[in-house]
C-alpha atoms as a PDB file:
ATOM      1  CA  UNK A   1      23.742 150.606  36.814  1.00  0.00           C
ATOM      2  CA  UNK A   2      24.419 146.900  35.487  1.00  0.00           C
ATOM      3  CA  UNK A   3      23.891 147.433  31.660  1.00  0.00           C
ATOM      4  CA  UNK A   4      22.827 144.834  28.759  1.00  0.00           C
ATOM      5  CA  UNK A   5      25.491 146.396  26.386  1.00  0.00           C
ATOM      6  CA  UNK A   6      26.639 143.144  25.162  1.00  0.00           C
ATOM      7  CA  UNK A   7      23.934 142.266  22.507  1.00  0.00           C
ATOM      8  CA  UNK A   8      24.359 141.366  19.405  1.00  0.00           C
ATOM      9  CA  UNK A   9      20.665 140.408  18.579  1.00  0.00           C
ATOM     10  CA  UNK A  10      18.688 143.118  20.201  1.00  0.00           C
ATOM     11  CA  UNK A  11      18.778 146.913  20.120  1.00  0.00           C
ATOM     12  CA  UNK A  12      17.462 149.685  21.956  1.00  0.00           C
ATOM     13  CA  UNK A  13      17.170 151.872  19.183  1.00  0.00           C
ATOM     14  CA  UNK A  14      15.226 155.170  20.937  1.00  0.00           C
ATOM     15  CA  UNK A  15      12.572 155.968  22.841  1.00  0.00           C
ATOM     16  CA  UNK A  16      10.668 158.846  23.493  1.00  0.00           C
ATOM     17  CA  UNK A  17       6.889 159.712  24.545  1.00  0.00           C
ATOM     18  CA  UNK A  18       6.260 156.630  26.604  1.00  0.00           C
ATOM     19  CA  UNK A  19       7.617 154.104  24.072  1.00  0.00           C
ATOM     20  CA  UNK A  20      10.995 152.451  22.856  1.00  0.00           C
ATOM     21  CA  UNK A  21      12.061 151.579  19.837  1.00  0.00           C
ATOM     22  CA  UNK A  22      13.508 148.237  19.085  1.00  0.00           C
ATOM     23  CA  UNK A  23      15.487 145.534  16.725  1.00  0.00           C
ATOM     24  CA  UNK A  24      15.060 141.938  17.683  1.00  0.00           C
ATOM     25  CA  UNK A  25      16.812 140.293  15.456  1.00  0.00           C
ATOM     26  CA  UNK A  26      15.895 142.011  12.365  1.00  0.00           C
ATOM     27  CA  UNK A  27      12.345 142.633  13.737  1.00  0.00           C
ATOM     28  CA  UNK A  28      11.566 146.065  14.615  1.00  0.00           C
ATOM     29  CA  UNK A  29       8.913 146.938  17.587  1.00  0.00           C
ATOM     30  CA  UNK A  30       7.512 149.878  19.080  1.00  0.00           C
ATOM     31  CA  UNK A  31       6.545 149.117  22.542  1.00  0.00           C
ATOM     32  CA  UNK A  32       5.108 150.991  25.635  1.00  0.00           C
ATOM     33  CA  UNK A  33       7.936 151.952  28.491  1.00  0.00           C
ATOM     34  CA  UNK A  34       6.276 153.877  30.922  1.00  0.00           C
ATOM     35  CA  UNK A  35      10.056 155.320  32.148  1.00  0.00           C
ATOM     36  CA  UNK A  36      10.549 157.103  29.064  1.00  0.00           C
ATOM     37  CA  UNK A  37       8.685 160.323  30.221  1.00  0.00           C
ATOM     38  CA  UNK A  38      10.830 162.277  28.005  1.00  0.00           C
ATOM     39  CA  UNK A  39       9.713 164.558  24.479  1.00  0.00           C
ATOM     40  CA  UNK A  40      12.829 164.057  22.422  1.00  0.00           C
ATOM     41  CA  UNK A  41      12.447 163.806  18.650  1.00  0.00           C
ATOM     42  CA  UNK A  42      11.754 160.781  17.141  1.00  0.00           C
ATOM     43  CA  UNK A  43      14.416 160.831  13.962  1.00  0.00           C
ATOM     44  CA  UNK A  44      15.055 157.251  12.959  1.00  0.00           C
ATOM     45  CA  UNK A  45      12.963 155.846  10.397  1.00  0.00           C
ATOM     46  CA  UNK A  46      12.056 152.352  12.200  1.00  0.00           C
ATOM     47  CA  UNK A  47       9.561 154.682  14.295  1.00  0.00           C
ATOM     48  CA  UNK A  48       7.166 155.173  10.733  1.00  0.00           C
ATOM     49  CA  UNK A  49       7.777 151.717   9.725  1.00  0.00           C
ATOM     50  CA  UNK A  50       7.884 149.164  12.138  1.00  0.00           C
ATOM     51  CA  UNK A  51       7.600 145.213  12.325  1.00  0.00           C
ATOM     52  CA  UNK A  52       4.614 146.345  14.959  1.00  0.00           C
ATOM     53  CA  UNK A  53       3.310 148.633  17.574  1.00  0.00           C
ATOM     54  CA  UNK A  54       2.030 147.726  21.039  1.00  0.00           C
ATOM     55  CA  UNK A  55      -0.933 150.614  21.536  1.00  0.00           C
ATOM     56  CA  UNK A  56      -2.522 150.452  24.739  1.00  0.00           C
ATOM     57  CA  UNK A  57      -6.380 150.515  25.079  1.00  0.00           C
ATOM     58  CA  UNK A  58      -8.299 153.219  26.961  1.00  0.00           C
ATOM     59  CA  UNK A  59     -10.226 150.851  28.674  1.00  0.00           C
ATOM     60  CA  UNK A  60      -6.895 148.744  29.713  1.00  0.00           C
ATOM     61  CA  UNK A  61      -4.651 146.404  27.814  1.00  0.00           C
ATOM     62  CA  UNK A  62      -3.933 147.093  24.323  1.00  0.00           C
ATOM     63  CA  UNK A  63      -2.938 144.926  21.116  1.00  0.00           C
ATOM     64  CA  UNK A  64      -0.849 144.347  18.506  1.00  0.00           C
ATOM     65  CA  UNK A  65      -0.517 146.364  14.959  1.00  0.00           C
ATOM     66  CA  UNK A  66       1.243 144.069  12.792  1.00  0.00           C
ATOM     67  CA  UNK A  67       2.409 144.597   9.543  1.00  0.00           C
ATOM     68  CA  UNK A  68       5.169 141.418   8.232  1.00  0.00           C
ATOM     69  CA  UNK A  69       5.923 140.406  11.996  1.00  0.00           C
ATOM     70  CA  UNK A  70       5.898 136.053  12.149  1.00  0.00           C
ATOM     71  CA  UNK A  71       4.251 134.238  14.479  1.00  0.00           C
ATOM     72  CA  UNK A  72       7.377 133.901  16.790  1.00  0.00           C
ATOM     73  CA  UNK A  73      12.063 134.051  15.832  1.00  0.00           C
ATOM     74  CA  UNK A  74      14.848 133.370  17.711  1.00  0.00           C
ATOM     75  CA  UNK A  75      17.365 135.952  18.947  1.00  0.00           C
ATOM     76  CA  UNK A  76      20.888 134.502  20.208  1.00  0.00           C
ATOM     77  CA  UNK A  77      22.576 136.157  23.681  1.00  0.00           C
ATOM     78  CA  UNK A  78      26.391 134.365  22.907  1.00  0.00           C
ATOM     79  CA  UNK A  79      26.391 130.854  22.734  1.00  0.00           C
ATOM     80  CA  UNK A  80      22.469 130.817  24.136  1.00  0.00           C
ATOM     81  CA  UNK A  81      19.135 131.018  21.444  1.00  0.00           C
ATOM     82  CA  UNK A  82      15.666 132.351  23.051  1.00  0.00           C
ATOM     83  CA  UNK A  83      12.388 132.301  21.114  1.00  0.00           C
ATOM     84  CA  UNK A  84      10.199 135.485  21.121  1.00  0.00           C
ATOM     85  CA  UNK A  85       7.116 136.133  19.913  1.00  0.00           C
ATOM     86  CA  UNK A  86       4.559 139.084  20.604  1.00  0.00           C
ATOM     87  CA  UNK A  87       2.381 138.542  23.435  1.00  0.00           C
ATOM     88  CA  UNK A  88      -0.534 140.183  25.584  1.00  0.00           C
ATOM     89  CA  UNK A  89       0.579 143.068  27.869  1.00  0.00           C
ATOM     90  CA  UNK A  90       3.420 144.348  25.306  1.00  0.00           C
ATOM     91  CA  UNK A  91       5.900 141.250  26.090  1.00  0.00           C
ATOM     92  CA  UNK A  92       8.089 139.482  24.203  1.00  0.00           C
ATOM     93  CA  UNK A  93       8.637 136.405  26.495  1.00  0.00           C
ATOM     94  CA  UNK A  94      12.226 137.654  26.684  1.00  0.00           C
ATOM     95  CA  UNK A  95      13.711 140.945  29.319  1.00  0.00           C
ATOM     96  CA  UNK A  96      16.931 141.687  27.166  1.00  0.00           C
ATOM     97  CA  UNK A  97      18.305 143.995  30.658  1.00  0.00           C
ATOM     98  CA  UNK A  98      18.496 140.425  32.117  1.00  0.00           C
ATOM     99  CA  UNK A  99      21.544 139.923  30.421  1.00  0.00           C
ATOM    100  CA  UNK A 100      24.003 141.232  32.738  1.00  0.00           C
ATOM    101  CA  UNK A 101      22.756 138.829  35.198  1.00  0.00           C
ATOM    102  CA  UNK A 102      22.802 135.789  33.056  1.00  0.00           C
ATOM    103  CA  UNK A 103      26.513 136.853  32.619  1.00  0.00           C
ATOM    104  CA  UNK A 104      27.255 137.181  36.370  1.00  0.00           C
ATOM    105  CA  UNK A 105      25.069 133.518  37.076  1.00  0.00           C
ATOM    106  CA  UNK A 106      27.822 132.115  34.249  1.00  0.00           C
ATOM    107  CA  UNK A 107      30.944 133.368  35.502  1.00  0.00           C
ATOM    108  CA  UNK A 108      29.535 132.748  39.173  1.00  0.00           C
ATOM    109  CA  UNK A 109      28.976 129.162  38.225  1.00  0.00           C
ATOM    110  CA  UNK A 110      31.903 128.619  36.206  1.00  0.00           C
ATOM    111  CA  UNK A 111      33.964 129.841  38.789  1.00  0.00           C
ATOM    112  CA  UNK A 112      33.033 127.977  41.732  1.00  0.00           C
ATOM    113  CA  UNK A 113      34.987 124.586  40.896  1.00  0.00           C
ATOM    114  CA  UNK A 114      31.993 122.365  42.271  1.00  0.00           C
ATOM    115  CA  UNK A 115      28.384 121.245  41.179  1.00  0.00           C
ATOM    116  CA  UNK A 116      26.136 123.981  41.900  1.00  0.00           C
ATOM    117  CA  UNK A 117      22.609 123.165  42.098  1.00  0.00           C
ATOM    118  CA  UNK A 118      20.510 126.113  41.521  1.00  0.00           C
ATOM    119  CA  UNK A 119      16.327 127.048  42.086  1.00  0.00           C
ATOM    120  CA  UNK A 120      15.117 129.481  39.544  1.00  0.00           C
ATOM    121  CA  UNK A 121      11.460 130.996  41.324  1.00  0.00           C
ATOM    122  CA  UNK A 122       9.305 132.818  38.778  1.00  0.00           C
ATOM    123  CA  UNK A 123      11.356 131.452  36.483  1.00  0.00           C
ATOM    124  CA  UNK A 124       9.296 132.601  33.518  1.00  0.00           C
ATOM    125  CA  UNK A 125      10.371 131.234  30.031  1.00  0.00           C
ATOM    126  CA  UNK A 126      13.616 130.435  31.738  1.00  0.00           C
ATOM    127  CA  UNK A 127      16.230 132.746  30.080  1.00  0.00           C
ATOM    128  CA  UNK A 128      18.221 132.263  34.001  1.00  0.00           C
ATOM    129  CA  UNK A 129      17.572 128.693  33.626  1.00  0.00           C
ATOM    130  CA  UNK A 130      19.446 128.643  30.470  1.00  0.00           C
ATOM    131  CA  UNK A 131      22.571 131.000  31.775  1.00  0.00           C
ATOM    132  CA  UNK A 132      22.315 128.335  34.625  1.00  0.00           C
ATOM    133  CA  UNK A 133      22.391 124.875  32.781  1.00  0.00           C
ATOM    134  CA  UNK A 134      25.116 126.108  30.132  1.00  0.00           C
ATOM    135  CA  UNK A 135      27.413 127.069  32.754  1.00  0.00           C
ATOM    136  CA  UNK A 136      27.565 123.643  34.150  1.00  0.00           C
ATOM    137  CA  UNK A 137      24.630 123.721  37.488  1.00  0.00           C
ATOM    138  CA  UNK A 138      21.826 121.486  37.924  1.00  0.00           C
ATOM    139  CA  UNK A 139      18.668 123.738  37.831  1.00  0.00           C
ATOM    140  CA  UNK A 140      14.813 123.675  39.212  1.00  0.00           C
ATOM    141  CA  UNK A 141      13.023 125.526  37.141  1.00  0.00           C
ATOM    142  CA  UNK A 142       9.472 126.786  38.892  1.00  0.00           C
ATOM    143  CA  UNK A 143       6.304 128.786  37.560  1.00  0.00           C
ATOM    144  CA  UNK A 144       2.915 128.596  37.890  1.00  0.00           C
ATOM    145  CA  UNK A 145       1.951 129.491  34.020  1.00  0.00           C
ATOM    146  CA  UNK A 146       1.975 125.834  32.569  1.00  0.00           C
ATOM    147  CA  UNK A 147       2.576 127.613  29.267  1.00  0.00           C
ATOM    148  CA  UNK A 148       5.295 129.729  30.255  1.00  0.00           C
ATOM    149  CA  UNK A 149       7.278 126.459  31.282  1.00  0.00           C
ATOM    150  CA  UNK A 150       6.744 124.476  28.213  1.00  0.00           C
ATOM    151  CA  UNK A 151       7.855 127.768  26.602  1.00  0.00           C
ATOM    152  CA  UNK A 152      11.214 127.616  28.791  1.00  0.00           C
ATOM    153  CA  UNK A 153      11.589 124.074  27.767  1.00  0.00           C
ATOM    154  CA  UNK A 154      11.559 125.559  23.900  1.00  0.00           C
ATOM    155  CA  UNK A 155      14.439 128.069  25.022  1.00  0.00           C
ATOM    156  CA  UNK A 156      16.665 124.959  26.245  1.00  0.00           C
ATOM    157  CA  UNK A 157      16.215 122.715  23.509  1.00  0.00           C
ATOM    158  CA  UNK A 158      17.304 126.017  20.984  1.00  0.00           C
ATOM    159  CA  UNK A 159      20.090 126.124  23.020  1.00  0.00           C
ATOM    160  CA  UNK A 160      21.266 122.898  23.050  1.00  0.00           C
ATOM    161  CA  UNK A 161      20.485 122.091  26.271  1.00  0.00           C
ATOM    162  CA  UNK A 162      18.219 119.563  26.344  1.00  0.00           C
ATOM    163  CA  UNK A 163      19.922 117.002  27.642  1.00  0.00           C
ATOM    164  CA  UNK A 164      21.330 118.796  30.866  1.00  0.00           C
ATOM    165  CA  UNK A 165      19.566 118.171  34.187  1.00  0.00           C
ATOM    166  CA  UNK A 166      17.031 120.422  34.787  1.00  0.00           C
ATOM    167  CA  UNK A 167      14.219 119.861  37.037  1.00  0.00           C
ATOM    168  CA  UNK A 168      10.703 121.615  35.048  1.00  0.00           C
ATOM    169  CA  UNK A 169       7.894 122.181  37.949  1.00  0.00           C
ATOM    170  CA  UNK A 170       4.655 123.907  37.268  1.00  0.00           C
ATOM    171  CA  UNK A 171       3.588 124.885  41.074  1.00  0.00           C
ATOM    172  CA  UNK A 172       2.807 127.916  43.047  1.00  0.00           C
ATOM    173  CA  UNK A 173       6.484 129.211  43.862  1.00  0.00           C
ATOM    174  CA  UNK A 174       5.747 129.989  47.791  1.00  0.00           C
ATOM    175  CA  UNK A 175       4.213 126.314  48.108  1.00  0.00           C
ATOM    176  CA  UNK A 176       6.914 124.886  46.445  1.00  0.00           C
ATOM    177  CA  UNK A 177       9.816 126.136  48.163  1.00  0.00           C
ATOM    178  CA  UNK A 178       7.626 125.608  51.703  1.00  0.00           C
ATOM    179  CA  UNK A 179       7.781 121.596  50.494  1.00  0.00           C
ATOM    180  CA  UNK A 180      11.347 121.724  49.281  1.00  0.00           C
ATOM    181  CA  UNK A 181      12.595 122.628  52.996  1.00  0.00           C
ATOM    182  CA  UNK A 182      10.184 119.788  54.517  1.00  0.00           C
ATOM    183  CA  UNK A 183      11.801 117.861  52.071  1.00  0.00           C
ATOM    184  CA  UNK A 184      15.473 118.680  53.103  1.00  0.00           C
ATOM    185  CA  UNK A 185      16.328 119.224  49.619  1.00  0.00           C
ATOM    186  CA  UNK A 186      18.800 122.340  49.597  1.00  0.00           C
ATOM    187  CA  UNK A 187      19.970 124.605  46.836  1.00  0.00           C
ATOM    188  CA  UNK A 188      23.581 126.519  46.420  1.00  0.00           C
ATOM    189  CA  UNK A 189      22.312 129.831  44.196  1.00  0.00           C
ATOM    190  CA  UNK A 190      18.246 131.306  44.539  1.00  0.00           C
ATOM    191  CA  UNK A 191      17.158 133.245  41.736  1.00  0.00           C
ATOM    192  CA  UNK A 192      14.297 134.984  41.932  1.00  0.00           C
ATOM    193  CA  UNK A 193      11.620 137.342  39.847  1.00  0.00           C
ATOM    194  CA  UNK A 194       9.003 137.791  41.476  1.00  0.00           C
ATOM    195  CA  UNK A 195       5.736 139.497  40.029  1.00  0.00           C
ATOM    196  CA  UNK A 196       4.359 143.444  41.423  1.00  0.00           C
ATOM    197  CA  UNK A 197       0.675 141.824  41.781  1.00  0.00           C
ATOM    198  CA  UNK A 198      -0.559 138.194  40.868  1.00  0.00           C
ATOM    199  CA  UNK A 199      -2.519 135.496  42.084  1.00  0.00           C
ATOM    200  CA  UNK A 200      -1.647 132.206  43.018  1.00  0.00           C
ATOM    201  CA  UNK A 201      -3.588 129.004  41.632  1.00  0.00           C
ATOM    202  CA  UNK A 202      -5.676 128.927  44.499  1.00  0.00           C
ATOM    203  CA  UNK A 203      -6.070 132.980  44.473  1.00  0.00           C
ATOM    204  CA  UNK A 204      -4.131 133.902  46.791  1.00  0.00           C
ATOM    205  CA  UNK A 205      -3.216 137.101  46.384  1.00  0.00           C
ATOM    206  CA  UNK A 206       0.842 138.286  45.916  1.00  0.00           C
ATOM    207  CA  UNK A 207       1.786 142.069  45.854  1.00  0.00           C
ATOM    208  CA  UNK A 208       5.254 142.327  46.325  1.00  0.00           C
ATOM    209  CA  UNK A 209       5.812 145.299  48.993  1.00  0.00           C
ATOM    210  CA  UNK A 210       3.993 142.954  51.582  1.00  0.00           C
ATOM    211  CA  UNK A 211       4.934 139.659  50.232  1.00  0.00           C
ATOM    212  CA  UNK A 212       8.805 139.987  49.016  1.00  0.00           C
ATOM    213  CA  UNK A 213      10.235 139.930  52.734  1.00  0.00           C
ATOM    214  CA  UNK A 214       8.390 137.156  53.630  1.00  0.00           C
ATOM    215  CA  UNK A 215       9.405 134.990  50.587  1.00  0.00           C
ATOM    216  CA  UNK A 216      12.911 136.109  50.983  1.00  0.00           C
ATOM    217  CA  UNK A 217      13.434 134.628  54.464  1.00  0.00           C
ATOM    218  CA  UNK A 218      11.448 131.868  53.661  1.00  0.00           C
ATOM    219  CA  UNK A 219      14.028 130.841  50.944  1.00  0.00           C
ATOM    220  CA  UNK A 220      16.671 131.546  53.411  1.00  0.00           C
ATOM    221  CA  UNK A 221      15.184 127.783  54.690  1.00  0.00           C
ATOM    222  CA  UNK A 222      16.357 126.323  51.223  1.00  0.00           C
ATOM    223  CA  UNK A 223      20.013 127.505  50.945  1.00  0.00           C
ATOM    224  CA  UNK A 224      22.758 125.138  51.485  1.00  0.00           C
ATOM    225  CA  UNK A 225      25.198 125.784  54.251  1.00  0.00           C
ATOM    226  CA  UNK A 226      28.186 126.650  51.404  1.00  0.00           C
ATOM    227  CA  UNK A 227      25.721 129.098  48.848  1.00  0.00           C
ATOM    228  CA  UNK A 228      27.327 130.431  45.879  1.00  0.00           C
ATOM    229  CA  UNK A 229      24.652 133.601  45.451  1.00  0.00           C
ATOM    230  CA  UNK A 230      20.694 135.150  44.988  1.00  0.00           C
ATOM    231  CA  UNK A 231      19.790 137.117  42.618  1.00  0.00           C
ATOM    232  CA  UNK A 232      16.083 138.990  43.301  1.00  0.00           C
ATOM    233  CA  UNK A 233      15.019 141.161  40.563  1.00  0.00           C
ATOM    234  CA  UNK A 234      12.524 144.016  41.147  1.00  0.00           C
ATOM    235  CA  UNK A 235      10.326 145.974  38.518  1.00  0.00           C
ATOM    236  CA  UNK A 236       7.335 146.947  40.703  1.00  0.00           C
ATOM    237  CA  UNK A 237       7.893 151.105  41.029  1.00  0.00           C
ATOM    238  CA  UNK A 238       8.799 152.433  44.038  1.00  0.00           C
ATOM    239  CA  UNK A 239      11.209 149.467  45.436  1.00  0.00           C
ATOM    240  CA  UNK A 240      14.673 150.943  45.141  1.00  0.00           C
ATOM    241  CA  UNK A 241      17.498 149.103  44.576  1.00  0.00           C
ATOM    242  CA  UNK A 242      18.585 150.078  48.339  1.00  0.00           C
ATOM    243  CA  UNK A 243      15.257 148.234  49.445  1.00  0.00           C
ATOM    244  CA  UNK A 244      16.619 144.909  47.953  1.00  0.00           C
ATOM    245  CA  UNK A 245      19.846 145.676  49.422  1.00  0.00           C
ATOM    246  CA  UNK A 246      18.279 146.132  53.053  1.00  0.00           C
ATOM    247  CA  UNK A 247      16.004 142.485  52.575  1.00  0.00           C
ATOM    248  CA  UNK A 248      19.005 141.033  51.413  1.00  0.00           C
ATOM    249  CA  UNK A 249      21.692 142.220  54.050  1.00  0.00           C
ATOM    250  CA  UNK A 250      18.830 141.294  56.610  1.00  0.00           C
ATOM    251  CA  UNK A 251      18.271 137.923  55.398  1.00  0.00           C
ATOM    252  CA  UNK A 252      21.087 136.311  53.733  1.00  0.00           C
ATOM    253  CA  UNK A 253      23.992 138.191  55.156  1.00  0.00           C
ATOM    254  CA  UNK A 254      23.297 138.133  58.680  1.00  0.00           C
ATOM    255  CA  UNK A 255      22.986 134.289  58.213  1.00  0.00           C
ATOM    256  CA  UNK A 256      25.771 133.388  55.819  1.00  0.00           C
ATOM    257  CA  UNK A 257      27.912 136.628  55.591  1.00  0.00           C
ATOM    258  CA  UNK A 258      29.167 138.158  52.137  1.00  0.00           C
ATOM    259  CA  UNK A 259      27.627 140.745  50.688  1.00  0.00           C
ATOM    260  CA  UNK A 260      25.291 142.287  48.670  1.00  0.00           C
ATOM    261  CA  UNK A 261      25.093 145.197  45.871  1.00  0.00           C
ATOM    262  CA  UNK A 262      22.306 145.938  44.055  1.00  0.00           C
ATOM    263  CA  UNK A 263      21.930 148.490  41.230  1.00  0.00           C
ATOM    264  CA  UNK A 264      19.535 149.529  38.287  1.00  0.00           C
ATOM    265  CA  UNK A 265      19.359 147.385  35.236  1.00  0.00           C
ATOM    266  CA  UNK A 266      19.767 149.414  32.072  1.00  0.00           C
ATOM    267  CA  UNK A 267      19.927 149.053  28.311  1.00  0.00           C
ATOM    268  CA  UNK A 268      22.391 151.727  26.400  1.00  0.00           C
ATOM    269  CA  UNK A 269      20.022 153.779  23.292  1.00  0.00           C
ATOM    270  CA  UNK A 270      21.637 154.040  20.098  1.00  0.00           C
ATOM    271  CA  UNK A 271      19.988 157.181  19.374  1.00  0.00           C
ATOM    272  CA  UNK A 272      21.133 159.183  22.462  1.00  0.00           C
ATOM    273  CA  UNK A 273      24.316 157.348  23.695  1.00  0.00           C
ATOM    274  CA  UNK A 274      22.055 157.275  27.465  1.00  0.00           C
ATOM    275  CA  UNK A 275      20.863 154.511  28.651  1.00  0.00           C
ATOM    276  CA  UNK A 276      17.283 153.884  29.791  1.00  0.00           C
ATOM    277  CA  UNK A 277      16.444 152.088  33.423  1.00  0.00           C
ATOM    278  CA  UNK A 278      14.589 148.601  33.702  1.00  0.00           C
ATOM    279  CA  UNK A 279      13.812 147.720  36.926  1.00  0.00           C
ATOM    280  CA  UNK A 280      16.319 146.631  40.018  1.00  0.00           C
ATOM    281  CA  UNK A 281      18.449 143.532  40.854  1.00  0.00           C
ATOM    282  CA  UNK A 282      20.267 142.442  43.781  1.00  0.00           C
ATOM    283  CA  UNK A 283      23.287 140.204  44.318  1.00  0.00           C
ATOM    284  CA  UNK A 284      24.213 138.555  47.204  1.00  0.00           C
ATOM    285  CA  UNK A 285      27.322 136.618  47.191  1.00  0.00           C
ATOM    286  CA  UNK A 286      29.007 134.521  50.267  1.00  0.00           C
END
């Protein structure tokens, strides 16, 4: 398991019953986690009194209970600032297990000794975009959610990074890379997140256990000849990590070599000393 145990500004302070309990900053949520199937008592006082809840609805969705949460704060990962803010669906615009993969795109980009240019797919509010652009690469940052790219734009300029050369496109991500490879453009690193279910901005439909192999060798089309690595993150149930590892070792290794490893992403719980699972990643590295 790769683990996000190097926070400073977030805190997974228990869970229990379905939920977690967290600190963002010095916000505290409940939210809904639909791993934490276990019945263990619920001692710490932030459970009683929290910043707000997340209930879900009966009839699907849920909302909010808020008692002195703002409208949106700023949690720092090291040397990088992300804005959060309670949204629909139980998010926070922010997946604090990430972490241990914007450390490995830092050190990976760091320690290549060349301009890397890297295409972030899915990119969401661009937390890999971020890792990316302070470690020194040139980034293209794609979603289809106009809002959640403006809202990765936000994340940048906290962090300084404003001024570094990243690429913001607001365009269906299969589209996008099928026009990058007509275009010759090429990329040295891939990361990608792609969504369980969606629909693209023509609705097309995207589940990934039919659509993830396809997308994966189509992005084999975009890599340079000398790539650095791909990351592919997974939270739709019932992909293992082993499944990544098998697209991966299909795709990128029987063109390029290296390897790949993939593993669970997990945050450690104050409460218990365990440490609770949050979806899969894979790495694959020439």
């Amino acid at each position: 398991m790769w683990l996000a145990d190097k926070w400073k500004d977030f805190e997974l302070i228990d869970c229990s019953k379905g939920e977690k309990l967290e600190r963002w900053g010095k916000e505290i949520l409940v939210r809904p986690d639909p791993q934490a199937i276990w019945d263990t008592p619920r001692v710490h006082k932030g459970w009683q009194r929290p910043s707000a809840k997340y209930t879900r609805s009966s009839k699907g969705g849920g909302s909010w209970e808020k008692t002195k949460l703002p409208e949106s704060w700023q949690v720092r990962y090291g040397d990088m600032t992300f804005n959060v803010k309670p949204m629909n669906f139980k998010h926070t615009g922010l997946f604090p297990e990430q972490s241990s993969n914007w450390d490995y795109i830092i050190d990976k980009i760091r320690a290549a000794g060349r301009e890397i240019n890297v295409l972030n797919l899915f990119a969401y509010t661009g937390a890999a975009t971020v890792a990316a652009a302070y470690a020194g690469a040139s980034v293209c940052h794609v979603d289809a959610a106009k809002g959640m790219v403006a809202w990765a734009k936000e994340n940048a300029k906290s962090s300084g990074l404003s001024d570094r050369p990243i690429r913001w496109i607001v365009d269906d991500c299969v589209k996008y890379v099928e026009r990058e490879i007509r275009r010759g453009k090429r990329y040295d690193a891939i990361i990608m997140d792609p969504p369980s279910y969606g629909r693209g901005p023509s609705g097309e439909i995207w589940k990934l256990e039919q659509n993830l192999y396809p997308f994966v060798k189509l992005c084999e089309g975009v890599l340079s000849e000398d790539p650095l690595f791909v990351i592919i993150n997974s939270y739709t149930t019932g992909i293992s990590p082993s499944t990544l590892t098998y697209i991966s070792e299909s795709v990128f290794t029987k063109r390029f070599g290296g390897k790949s490893r993939s593993e669970e992403l997990g945050i450690p719980v104050t409460m218990s000393g365990l440490n609770l699972p949050c979806g899969a990643s894979c790495r694959w590295e020439r």
